[in-house]
C-alpha atoms as a PDB file:
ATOM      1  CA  UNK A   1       1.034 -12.268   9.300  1.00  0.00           C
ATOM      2  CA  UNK A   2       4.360 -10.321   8.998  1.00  0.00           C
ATOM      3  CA  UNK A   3       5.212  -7.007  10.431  1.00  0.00           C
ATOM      4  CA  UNK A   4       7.083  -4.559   7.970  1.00  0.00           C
ATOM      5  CA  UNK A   5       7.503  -1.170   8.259  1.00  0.00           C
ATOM      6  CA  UNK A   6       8.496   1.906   6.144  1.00  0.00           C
ATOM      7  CA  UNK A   7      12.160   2.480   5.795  1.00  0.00           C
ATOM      8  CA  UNK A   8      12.165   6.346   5.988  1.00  0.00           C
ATOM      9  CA  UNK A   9      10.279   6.064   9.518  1.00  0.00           C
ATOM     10  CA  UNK A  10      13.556   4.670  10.592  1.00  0.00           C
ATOM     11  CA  UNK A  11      16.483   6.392  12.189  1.00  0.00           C
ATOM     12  CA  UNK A  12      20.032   5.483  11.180  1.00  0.00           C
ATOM     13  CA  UNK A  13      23.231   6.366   9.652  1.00  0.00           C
ATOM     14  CA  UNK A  14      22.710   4.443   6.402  1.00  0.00           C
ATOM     15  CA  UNK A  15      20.452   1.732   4.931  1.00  0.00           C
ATOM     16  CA  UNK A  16      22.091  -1.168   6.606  1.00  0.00           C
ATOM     17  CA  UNK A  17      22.116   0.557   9.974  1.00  0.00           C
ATOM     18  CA  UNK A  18      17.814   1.054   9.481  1.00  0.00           C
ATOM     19  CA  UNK A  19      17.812  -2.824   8.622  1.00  0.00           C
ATOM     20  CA  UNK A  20      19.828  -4.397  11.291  1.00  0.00           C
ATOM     21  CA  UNK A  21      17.441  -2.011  13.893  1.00  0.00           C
ATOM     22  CA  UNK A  22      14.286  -3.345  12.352  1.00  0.00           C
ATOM     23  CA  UNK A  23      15.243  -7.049  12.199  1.00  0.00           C
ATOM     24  CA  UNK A  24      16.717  -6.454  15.628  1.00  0.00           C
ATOM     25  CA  UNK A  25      13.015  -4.897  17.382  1.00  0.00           C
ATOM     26  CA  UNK A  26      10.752  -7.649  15.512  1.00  0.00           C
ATOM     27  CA  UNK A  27       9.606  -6.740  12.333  1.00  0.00           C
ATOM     28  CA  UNK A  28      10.563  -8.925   8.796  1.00  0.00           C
ATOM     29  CA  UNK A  29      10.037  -6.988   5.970  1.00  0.00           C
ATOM     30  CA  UNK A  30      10.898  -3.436   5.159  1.00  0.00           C
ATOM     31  CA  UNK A  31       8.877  -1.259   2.632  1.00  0.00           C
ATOM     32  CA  UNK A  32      10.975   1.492   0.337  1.00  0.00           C
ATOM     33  CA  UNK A  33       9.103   4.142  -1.455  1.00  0.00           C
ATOM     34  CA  UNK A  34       8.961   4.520  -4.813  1.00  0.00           C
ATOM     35  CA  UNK A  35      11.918   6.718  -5.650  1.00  0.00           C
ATOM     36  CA  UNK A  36      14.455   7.363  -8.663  1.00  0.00           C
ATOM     37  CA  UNK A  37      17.334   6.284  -6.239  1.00  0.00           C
ATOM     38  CA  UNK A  38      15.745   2.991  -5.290  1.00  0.00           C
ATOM     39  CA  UNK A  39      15.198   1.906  -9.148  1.00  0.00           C
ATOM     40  CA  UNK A  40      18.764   2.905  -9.440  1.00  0.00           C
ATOM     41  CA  UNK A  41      19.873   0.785  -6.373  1.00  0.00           C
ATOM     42  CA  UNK A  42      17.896  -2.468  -6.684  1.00  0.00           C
ATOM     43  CA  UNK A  43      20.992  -4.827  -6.411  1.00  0.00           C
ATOM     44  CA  UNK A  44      22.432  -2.480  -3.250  1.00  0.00           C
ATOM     45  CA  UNK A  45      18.680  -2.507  -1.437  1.00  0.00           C
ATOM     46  CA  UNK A  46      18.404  -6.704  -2.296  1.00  0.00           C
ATOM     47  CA  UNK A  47      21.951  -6.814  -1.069  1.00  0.00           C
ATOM     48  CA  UNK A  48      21.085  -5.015   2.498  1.00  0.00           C
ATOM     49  CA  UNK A  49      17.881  -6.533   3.076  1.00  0.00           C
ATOM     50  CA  UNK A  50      19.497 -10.114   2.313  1.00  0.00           C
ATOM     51  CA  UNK A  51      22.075  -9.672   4.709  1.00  0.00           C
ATOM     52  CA  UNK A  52      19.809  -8.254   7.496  1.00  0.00           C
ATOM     53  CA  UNK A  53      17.622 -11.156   7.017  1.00  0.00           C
ATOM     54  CA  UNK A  54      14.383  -9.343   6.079  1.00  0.00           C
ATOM     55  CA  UNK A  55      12.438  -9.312   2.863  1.00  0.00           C
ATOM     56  CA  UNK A  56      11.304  -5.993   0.954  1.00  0.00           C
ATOM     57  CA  UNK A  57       7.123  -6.223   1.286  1.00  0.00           C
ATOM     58  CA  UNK A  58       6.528  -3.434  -0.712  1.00  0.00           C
ATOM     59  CA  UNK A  59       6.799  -0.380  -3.065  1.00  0.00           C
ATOM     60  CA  UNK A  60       4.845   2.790  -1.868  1.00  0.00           C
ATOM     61  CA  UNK A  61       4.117   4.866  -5.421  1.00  0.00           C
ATOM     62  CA  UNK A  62       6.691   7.199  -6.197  1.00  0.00           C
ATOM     63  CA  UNK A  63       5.489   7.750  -9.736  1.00  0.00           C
ATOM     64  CA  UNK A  64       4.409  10.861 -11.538  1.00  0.00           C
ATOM     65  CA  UNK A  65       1.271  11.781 -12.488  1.00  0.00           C
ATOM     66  CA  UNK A  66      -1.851  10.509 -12.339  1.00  0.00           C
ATOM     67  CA  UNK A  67      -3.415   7.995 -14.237  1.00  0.00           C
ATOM     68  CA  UNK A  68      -7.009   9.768 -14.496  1.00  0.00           C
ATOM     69  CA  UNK A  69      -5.605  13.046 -15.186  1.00  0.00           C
ATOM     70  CA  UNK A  70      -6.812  14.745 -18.557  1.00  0.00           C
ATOM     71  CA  UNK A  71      -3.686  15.107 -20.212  1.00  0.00           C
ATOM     72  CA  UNK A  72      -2.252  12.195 -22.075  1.00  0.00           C
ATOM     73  CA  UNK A  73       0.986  13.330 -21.483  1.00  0.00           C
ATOM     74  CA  UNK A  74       0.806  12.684 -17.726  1.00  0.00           C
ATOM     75  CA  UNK A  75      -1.046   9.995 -18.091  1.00  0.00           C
ATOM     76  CA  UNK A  76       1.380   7.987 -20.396  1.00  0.00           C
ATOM     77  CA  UNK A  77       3.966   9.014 -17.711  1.00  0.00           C
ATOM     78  CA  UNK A  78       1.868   7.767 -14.705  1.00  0.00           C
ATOM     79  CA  UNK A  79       1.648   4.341 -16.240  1.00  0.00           C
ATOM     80  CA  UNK A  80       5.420   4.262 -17.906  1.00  0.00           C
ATOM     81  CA  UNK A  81       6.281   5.427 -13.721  1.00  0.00           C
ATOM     82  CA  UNK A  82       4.380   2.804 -12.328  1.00  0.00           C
ATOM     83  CA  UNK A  83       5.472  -0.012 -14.835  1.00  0.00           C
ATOM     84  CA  UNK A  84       8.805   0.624 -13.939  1.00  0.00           C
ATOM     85  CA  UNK A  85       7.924   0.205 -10.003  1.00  0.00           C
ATOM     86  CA  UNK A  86       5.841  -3.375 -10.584  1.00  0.00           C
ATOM     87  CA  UNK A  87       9.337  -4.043 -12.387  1.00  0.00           C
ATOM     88  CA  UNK A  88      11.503  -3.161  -9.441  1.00  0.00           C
ATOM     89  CA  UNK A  89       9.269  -4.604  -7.146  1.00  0.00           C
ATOM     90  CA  UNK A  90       9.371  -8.193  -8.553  1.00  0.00           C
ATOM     91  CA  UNK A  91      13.513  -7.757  -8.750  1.00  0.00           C
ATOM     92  CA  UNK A  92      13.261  -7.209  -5.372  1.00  0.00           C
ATOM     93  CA  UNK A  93      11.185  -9.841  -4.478  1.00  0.00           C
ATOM     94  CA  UNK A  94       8.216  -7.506  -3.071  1.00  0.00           C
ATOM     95  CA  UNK A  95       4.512  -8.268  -2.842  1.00  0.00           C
ATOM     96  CA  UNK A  96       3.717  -5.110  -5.321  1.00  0.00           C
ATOM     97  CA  UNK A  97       3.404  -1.812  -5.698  1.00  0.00           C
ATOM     98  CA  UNK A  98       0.756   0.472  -3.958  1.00  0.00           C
ATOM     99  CA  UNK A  99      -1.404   2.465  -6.136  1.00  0.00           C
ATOM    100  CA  UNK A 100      -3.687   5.409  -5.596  1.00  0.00           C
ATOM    101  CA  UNK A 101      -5.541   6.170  -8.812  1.00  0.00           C
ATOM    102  CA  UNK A 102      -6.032   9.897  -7.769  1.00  0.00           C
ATOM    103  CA  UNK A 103      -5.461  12.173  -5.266  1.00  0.00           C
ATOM    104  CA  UNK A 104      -8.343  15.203  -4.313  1.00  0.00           C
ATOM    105  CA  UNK A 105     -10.990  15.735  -6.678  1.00  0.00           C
ATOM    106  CA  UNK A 106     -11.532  15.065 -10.410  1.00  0.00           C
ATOM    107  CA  UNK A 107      -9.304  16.400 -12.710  1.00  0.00           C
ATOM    108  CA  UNK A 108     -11.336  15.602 -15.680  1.00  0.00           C
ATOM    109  CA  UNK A 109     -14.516  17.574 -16.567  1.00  0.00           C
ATOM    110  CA  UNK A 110     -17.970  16.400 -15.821  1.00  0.00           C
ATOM    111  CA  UNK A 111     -19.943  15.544 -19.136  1.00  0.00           C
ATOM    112  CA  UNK A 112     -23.341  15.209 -17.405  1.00  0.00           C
ATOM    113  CA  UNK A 113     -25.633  13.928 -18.706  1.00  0.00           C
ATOM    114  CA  UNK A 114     -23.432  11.842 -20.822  1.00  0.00           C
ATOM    115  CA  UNK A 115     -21.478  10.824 -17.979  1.00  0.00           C
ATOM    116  CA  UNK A 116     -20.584  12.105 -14.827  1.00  0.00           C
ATOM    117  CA  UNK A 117     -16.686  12.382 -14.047  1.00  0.00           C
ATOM    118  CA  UNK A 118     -16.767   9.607 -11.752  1.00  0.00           C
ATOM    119  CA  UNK A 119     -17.853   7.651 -14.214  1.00  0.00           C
ATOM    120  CA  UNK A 120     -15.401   8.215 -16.700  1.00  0.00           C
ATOM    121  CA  UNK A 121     -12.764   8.343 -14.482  1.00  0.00           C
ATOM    122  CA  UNK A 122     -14.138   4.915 -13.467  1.00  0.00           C
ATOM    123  CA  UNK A 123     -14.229   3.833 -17.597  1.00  0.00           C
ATOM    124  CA  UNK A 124     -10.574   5.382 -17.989  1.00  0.00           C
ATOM    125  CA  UNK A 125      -9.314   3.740 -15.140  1.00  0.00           C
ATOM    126  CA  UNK A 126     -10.662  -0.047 -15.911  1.00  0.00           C
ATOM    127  CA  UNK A 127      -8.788   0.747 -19.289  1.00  0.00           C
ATOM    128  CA  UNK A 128      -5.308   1.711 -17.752  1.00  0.00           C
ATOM    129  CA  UNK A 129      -5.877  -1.583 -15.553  1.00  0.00           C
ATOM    130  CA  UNK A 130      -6.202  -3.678 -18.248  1.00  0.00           C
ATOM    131  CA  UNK A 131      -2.673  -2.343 -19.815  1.00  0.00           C
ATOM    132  CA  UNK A 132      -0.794  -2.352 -15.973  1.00  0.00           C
ATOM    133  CA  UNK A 133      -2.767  -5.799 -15.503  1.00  0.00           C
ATOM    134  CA  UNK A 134      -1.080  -7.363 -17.936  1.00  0.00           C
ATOM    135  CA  UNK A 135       2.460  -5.916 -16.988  1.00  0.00           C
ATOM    136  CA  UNK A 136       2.106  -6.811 -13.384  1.00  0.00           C
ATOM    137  CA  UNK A 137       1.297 -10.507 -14.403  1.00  0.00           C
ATOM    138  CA  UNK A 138       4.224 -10.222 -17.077  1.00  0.00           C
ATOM    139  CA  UNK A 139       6.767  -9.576 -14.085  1.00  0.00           C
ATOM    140  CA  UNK A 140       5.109 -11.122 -10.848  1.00  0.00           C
ATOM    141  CA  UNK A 141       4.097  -8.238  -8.477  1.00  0.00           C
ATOM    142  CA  UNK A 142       0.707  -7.311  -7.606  1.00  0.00           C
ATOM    143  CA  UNK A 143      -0.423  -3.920  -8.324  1.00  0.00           C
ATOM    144  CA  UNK A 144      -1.916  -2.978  -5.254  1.00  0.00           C
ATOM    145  CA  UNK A 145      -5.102  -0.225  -5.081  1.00  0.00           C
ATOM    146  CA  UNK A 146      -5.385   1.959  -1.965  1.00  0.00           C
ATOM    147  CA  UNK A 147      -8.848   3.043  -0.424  1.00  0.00           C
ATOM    148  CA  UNK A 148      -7.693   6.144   0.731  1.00  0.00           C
ATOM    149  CA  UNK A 149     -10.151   8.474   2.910  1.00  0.00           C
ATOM    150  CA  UNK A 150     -12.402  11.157   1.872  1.00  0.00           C
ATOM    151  CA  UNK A 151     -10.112  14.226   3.057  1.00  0.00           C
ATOM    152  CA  UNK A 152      -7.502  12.596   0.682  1.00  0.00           C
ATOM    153  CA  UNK A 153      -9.552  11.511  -2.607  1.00  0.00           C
ATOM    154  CA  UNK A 154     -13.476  11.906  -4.127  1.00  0.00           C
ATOM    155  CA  UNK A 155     -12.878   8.404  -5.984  1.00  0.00           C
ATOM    156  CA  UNK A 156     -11.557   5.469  -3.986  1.00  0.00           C
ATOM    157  CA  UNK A 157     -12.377   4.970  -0.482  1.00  0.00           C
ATOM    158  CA  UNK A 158     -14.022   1.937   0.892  1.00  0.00           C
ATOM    159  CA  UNK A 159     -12.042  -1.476   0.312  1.00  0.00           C
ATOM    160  CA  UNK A 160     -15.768  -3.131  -1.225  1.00  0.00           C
ATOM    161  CA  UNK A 161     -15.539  -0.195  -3.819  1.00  0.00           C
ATOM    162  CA  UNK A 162     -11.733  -1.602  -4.780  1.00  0.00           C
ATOM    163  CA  UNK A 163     -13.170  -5.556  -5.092  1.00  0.00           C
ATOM    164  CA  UNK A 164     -16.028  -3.917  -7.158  1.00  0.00           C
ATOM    165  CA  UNK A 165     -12.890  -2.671  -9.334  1.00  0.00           C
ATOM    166  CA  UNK A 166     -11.125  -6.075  -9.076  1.00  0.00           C
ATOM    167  CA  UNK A 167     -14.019  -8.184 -10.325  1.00  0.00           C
ATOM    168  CA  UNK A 168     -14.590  -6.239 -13.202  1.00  0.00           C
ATOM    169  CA  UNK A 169     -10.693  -5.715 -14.355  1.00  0.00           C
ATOM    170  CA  UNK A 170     -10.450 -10.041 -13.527  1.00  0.00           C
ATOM    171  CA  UNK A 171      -6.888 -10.020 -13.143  1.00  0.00           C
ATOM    172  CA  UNK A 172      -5.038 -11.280 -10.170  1.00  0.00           C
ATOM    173  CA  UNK A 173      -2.448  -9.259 -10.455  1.00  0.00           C
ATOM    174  CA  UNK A 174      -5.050  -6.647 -10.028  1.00  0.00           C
ATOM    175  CA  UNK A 175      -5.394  -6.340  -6.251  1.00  0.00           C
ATOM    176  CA  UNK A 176      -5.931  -4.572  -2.919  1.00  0.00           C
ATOM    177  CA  UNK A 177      -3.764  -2.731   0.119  1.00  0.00           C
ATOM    178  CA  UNK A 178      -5.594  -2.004   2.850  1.00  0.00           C
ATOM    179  CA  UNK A 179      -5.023   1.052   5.651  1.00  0.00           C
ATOM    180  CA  UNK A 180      -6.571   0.857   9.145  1.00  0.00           C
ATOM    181  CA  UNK A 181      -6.154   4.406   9.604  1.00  0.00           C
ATOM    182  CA  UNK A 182      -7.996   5.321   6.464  1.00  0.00           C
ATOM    183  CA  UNK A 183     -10.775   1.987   7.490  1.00  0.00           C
ATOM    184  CA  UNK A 184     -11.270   3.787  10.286  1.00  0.00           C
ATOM    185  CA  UNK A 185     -12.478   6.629   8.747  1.00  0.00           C
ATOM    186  CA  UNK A 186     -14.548   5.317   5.909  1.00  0.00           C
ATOM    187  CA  UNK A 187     -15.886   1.816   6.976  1.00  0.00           C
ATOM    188  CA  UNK A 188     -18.360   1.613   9.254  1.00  0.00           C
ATOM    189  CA  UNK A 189     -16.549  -1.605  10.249  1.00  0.00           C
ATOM    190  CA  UNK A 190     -13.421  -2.400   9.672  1.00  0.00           C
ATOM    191  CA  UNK A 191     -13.348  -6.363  10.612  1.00  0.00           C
ATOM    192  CA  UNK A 192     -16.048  -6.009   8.122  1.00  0.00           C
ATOM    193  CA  UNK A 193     -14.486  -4.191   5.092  1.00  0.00           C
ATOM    194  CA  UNK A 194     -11.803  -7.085   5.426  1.00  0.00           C
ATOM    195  CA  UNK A 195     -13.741  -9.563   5.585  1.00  0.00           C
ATOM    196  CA  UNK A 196     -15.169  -8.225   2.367  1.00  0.00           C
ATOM    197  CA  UNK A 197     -11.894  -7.764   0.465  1.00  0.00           C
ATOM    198  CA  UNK A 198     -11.231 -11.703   1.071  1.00  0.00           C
ATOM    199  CA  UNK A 199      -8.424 -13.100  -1.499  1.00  0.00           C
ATOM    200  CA  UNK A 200      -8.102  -9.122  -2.917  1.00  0.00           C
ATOM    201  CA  UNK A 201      -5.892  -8.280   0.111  1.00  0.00           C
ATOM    202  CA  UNK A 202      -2.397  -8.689  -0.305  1.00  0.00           C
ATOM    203  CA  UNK A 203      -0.991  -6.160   1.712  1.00  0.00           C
ATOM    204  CA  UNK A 204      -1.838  -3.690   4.788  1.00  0.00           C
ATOM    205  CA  UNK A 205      -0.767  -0.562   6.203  1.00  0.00           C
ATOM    206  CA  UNK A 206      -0.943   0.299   9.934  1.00  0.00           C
ATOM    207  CA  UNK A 207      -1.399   3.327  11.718  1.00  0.00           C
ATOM    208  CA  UNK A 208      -3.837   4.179  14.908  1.00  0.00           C
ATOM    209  CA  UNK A 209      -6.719   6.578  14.550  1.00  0.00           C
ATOM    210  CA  UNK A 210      -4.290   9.716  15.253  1.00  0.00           C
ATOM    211  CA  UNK A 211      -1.805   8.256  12.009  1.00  0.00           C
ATOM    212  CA  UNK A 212       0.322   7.848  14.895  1.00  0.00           C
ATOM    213  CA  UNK A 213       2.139   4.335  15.248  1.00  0.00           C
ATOM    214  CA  UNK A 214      -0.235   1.389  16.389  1.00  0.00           C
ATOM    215  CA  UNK A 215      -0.618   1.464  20.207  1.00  0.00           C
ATOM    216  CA  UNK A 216      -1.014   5.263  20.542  1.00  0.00           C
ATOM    217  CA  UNK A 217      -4.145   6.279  19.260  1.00  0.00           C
ATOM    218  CA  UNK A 218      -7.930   4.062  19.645  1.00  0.00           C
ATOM    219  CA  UNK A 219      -7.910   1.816  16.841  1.00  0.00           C
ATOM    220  CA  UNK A 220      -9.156  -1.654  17.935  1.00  0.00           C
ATOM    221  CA  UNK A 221      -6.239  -3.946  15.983  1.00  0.00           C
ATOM    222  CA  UNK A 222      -7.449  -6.790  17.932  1.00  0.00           C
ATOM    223  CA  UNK A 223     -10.888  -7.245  15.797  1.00  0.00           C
ATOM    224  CA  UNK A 224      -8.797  -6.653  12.488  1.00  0.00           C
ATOM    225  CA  UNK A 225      -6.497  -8.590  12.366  1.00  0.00           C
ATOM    226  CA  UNK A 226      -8.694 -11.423  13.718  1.00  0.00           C
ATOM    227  CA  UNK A 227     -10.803 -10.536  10.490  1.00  0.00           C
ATOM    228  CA  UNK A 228      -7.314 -10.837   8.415  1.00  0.00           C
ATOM    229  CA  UNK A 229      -6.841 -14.666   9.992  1.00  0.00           C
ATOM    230  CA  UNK A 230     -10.367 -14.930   9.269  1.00  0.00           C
ATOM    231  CA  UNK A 231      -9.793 -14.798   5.233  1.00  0.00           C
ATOM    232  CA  UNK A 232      -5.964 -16.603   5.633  1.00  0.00           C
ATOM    233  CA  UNK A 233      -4.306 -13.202   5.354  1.00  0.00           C
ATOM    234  CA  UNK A 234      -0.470 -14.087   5.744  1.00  0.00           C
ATOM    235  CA  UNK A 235       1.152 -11.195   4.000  1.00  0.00           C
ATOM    236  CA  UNK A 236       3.024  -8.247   5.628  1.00  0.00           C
ATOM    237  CA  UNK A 237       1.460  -5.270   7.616  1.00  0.00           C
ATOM    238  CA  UNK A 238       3.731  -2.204   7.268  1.00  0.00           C
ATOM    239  CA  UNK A 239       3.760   0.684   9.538  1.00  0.00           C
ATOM    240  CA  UNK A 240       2.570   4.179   7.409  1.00  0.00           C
ATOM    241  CA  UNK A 241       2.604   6.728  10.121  1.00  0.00           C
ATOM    242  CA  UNK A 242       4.335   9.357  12.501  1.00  0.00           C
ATOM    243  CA  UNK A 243       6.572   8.027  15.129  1.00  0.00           C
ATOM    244  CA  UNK A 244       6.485   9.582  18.768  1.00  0.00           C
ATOM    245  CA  UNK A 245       8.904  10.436  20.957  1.00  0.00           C
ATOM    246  CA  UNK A 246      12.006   8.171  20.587  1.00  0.00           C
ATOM    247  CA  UNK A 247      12.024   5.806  17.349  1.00  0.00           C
ATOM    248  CA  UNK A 248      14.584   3.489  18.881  1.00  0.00           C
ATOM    249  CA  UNK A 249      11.964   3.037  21.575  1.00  0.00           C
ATOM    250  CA  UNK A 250       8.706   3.707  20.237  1.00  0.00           C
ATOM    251  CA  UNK A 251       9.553   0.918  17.210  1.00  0.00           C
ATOM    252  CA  UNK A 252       9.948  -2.086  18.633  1.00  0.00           C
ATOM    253  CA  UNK A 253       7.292  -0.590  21.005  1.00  0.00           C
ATOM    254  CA  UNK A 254       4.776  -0.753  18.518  1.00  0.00           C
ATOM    255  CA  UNK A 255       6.107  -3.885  17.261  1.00  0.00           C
ATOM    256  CA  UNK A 256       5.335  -6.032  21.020  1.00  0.00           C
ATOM    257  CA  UNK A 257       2.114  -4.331  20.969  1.00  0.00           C
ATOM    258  CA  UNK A 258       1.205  -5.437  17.132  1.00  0.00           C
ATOM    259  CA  UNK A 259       2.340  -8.779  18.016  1.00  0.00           C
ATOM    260  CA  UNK A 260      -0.026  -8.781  21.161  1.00  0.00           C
ATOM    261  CA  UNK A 261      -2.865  -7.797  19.073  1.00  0.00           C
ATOM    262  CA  UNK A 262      -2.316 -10.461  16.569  1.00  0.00           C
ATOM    263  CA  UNK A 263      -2.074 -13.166  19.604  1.00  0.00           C
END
């Protein structure tokens, strides 16, 4: 297992200045959100993460819209958005992109008793799967679904509910990120939940039980990433949090601690 973290939560002058500190407290990869700037900059970013000797692990989102949102418009530009990231991500060498198929409630109207607007959001969203499914494959990155907690999203919360969505899409390139801040919410267990996402997991995010940086809050790590050995897990872990105090100390900090944990 390889520890990443996101670029923004680190302080420097510059790009290269953020690199050489990560590669210098520990971690290997660095994940870049899913901006305009960095699909304009892909040979500068591959550039600076080359020469720091780390890898890019990810994409976080960045794209507009939502793909479960009523209006075609926004949903055309949702997937046209996150085509563009899966393409980015495999230039860049990354894992994938990280997907959340909707934030806060439903958007689209409940047809009960036809259907219920879970369940068409669930029909609309094996649909736009198939489509990104087939792009993701095309270029090589994983499109990567996010269980997010239930103050954040009604639909997708629990890692088994995101294999459920896996199996029935059937396309590797179809797959799952997993957050132990958001586990520890919804899962009543998260060695558990991991164990249950098995080959689906290709990527995790890590953040204690206060979303501050691992090591600060009461998250057992320890049982987790055991779990992640467990099912061969050998991808990165990237940090998705607030940083206390000092981020030249608190980083590679967190970074000794994760590696404790993982010992």
């Amino acid at each position: 297992m390889k520890l990443a973290s996101q670029e923004g939560l680190v302080p420097g002058a510059n790009l290269e200045e953020k690199l050489e500190k990560l590669a210098a407290w520990g971690y290997e990869g660095v994940e870049f959100w899913g901006s305009e700037w960095l699909l304009q900059s892909i040979s500068h970013v591959r550039s600076a993460v080359e020469k720091a000797g780390l890898k890019v692990s990810t994409i976080c989102a960045g794209y507009r819209g939502s793909v479960l949102d009523p209006d075609p418009s926004v949903r055309k530009q949702a997937v046209e958005d996150i085509k563009a990231r899966l393409t980015a991500a495999a230039e860049l060498g990354a894992v994938g992109l990280i997907f959340v198929p909707i934030f806060g409630g439903p958007r689209i109207p409940d047809l009960s008793p036809y259907k219920s607007a879970v369940e068409l959001e669930m029909d609309l969203l094996l649909v736009v799967l198939e489509e990104l499914g087939k792009h993701a494959e095309q270029v090589g990155a994983y499109l990567l679904l996010e269980p997010l907690n239930r103050y954040e999203t009604h639909f997708l919360r629990r890692v088994e509910q995101a294999v459920e969505i896996c199996e029935k899409v059937g396309n590797p390139y179809i797959a799952i990120m997993a957050d132990f801040f958001h586990m520890n919410i919804e899962e009543a267990s998260i060695p558990e939940a991991i164990r249950k996402g098995g080959k689906w997991l290709k990527h995790i995010h890590l953040a204690d039980s206060n979303r501050l940086l691992p090591g600060w809050g009461h998250t057992d790590f320890r049982s987790g990433f055991a779990a992640l050995k467990e099912i061969g897990f050998d991808g990165f872990m990237a940090l998705e949090c607030s940083v206390p105090g000092d981020p030249n100390e608190t980083l590679p900090k967190a970074a000794q601690y994760l590696r404790e944990c993982m010992s």
